[in-house]
N, C-alpha and C. Protein backbone atom coordinates (compact mmCIF):
# COMPACT_ATOMS: atom_id res chain seq x y z
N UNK A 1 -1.67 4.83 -6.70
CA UNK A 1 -1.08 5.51 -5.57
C UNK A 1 0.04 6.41 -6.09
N UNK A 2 -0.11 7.55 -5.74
CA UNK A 2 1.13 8.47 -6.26
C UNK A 2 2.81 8.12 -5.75
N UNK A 3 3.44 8.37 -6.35
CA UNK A 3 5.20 7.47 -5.94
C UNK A 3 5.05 8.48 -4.68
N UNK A 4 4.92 9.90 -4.50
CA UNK A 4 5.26 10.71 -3.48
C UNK A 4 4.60 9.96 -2.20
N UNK A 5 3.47 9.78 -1.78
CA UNK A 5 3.07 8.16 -1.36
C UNK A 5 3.29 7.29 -0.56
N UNK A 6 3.46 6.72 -2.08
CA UNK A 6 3.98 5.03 -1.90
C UNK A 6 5.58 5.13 -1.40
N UNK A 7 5.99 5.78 -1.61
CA UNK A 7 7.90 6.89 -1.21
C UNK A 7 7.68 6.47 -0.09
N UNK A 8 6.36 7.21 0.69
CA UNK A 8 6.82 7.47 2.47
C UNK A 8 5.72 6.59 3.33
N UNK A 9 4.43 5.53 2.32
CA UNK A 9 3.88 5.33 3.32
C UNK A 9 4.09 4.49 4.70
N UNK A 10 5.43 3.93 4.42
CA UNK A 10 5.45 2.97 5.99
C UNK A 10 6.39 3.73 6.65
N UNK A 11 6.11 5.18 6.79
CA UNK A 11 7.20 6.02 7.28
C UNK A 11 6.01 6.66 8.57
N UNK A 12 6.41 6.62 9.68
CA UNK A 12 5.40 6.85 11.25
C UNK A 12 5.33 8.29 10.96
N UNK A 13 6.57 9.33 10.50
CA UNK A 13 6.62 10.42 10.88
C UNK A 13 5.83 10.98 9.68
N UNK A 14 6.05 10.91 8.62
CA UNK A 14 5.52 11.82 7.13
C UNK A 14 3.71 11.54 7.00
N UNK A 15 2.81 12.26 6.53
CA UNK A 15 2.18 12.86 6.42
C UNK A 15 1.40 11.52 5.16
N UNK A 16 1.08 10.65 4.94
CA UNK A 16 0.69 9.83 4.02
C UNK A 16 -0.61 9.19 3.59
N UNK A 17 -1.79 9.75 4.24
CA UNK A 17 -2.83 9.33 4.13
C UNK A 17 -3.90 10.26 2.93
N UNK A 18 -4.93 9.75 2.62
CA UNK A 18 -5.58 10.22 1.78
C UNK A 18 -7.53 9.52 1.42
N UNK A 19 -8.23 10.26 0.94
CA UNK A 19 -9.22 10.04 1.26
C UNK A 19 -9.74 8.81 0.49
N UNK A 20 -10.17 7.66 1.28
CA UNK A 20 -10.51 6.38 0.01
C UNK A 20 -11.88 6.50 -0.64
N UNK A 21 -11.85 5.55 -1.13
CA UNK A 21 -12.78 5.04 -2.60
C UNK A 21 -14.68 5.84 -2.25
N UNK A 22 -14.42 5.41 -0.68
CA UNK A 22 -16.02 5.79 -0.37
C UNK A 22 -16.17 6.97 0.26
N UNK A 23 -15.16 8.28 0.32
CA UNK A 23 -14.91 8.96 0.74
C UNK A 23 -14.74 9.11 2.20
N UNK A 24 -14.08 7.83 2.95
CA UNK A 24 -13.87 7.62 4.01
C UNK A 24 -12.50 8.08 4.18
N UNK A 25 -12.22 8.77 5.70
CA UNK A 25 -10.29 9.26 6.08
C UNK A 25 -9.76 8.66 6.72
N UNK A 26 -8.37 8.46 6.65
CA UNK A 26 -7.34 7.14 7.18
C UNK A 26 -7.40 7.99 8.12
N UNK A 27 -5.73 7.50 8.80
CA UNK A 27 -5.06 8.28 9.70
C UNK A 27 -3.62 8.40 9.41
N UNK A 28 -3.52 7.15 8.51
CA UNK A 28 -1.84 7.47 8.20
C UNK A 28 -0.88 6.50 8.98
N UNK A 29 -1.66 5.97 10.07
CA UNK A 29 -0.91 4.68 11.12
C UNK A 29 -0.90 3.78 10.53
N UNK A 30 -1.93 2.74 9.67
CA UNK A 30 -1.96 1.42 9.57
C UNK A 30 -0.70 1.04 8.78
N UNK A 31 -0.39 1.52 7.70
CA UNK A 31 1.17 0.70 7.20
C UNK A 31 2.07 0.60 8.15
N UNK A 32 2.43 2.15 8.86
CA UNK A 32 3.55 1.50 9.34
C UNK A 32 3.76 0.66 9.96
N UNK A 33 2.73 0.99 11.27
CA UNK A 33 2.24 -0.32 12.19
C UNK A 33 2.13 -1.81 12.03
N UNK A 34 1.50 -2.13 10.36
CA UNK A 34 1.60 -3.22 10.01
C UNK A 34 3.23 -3.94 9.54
N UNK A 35 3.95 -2.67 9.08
CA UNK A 35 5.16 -3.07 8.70
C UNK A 35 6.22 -3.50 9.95
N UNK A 36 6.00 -2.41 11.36
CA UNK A 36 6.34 -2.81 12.12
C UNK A 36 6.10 -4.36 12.70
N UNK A 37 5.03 -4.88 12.82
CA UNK A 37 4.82 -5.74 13.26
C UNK A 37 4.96 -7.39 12.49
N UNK A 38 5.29 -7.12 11.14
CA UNK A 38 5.64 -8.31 10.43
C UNK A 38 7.31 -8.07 10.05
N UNK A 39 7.72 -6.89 10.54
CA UNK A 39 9.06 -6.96 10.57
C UNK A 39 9.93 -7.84 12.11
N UNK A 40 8.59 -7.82 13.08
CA UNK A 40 9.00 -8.87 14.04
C UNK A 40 8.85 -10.30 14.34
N UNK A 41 8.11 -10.39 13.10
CA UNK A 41 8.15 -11.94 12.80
C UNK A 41 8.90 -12.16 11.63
N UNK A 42 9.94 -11.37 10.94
CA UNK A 42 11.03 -11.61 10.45
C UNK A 42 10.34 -11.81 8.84
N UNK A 43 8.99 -11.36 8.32
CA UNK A 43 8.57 -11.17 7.72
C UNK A 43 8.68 -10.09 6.77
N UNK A 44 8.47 -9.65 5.48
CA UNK A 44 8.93 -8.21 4.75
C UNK A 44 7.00 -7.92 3.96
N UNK A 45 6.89 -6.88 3.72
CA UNK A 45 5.94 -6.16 3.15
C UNK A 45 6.63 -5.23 2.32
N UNK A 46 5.55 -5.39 0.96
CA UNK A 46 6.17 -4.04 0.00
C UNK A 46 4.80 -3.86 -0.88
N UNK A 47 4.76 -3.21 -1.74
CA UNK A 47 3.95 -2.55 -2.40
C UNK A 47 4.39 -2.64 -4.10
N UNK A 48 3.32 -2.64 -4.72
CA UNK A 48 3.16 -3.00 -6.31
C UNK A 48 1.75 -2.15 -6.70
N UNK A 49 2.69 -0.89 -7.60
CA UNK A 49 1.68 0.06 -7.94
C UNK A 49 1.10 -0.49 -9.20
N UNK A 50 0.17 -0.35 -10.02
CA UNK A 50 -0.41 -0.49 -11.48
C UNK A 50 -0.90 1.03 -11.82
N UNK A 51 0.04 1.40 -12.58
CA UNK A 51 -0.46 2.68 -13.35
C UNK A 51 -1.70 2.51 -14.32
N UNK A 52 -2.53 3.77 -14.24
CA UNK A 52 -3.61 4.12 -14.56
C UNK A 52 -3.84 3.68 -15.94
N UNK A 53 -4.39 2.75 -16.40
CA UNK A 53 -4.27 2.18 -18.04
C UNK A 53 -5.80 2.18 -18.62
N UNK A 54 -6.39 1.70 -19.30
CA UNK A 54 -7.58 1.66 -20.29
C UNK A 54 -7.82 0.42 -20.11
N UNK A 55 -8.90 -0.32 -19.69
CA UNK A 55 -9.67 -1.52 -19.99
C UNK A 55 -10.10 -1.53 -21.13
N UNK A 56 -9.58 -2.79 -22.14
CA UNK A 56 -10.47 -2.51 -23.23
C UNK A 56 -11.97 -2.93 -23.68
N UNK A 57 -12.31 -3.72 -22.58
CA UNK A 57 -13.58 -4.45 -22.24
C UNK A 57 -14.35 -3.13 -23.14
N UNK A 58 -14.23 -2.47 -21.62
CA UNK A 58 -15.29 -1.24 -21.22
C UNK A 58 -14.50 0.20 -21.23
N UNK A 59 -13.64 0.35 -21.57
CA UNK A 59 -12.85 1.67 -21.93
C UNK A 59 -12.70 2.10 -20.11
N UNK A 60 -12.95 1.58 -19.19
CA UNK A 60 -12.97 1.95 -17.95
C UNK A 60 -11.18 2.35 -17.25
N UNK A 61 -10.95 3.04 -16.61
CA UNK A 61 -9.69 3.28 -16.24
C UNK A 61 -9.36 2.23 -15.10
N UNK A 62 -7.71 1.45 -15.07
CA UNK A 62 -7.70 0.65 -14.11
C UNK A 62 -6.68 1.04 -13.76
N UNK A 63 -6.53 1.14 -12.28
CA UNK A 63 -4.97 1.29 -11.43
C UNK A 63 -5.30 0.48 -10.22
N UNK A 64 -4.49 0.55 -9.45
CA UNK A 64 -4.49 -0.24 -8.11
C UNK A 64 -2.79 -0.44 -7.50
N UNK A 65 -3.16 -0.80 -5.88
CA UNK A 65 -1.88 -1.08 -5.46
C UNK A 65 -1.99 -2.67 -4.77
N UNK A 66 -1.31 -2.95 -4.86
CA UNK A 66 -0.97 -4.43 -4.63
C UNK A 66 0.13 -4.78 -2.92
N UNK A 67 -0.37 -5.32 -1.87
CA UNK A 67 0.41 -5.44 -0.75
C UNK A 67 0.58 -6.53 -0.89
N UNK A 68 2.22 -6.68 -0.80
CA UNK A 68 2.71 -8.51 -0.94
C UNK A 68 3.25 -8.16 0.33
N UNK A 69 2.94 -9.68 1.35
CA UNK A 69 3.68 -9.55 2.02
C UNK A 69 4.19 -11.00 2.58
N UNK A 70 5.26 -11.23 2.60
CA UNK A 70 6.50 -12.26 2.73
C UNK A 70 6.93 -12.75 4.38
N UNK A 71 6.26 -13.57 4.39
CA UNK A 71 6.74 -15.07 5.59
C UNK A 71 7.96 -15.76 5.43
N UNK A 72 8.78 -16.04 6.45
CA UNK A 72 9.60 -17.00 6.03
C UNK A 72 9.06 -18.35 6.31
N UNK A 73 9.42 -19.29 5.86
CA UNK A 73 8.88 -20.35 5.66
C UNK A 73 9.28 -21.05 7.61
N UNK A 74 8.17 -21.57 8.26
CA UNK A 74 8.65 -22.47 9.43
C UNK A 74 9.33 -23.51 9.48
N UNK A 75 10.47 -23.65 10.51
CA UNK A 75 11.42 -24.57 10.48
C UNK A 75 10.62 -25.65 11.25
């Protein structure tokens, strides 16, 4: 995921979507929305990029983004 991005994607207003893997189009709503809504269960979401590296298996290129997202534990 490019930092320019990953910068603004749980941002409602900025412009953040892009075309996925199967050449299918977002809309650009689902993060924030999701962030909104686990920010009301007192919950946090963030993001963990992996820059573009070399498999050495298969010489294949690997990147990816990673969504952690954080519960507080029930009392």
């Amino acid at each position: 995921m490019p930092k320019s991005i990953k910068d603004n994607i749980f941002s409602p207003t900025l412009a953040t979507t892009t075309v996925g893997t199967s050449g299918e189009k977002g809309t650009g709503y689902g993060m924030p929305i999701a962030k909104l809504f686990l920010e009301n269960y007192n919950a946090k979401i963030a993001l963990e990029t992996k820059l573009e590296s070399k498999n050495e298996i298969n010489n294949n290129s690997l990147s990816g983004t990673k969504v952690i997202i954080d519960f507080k534990k029930a009392a």
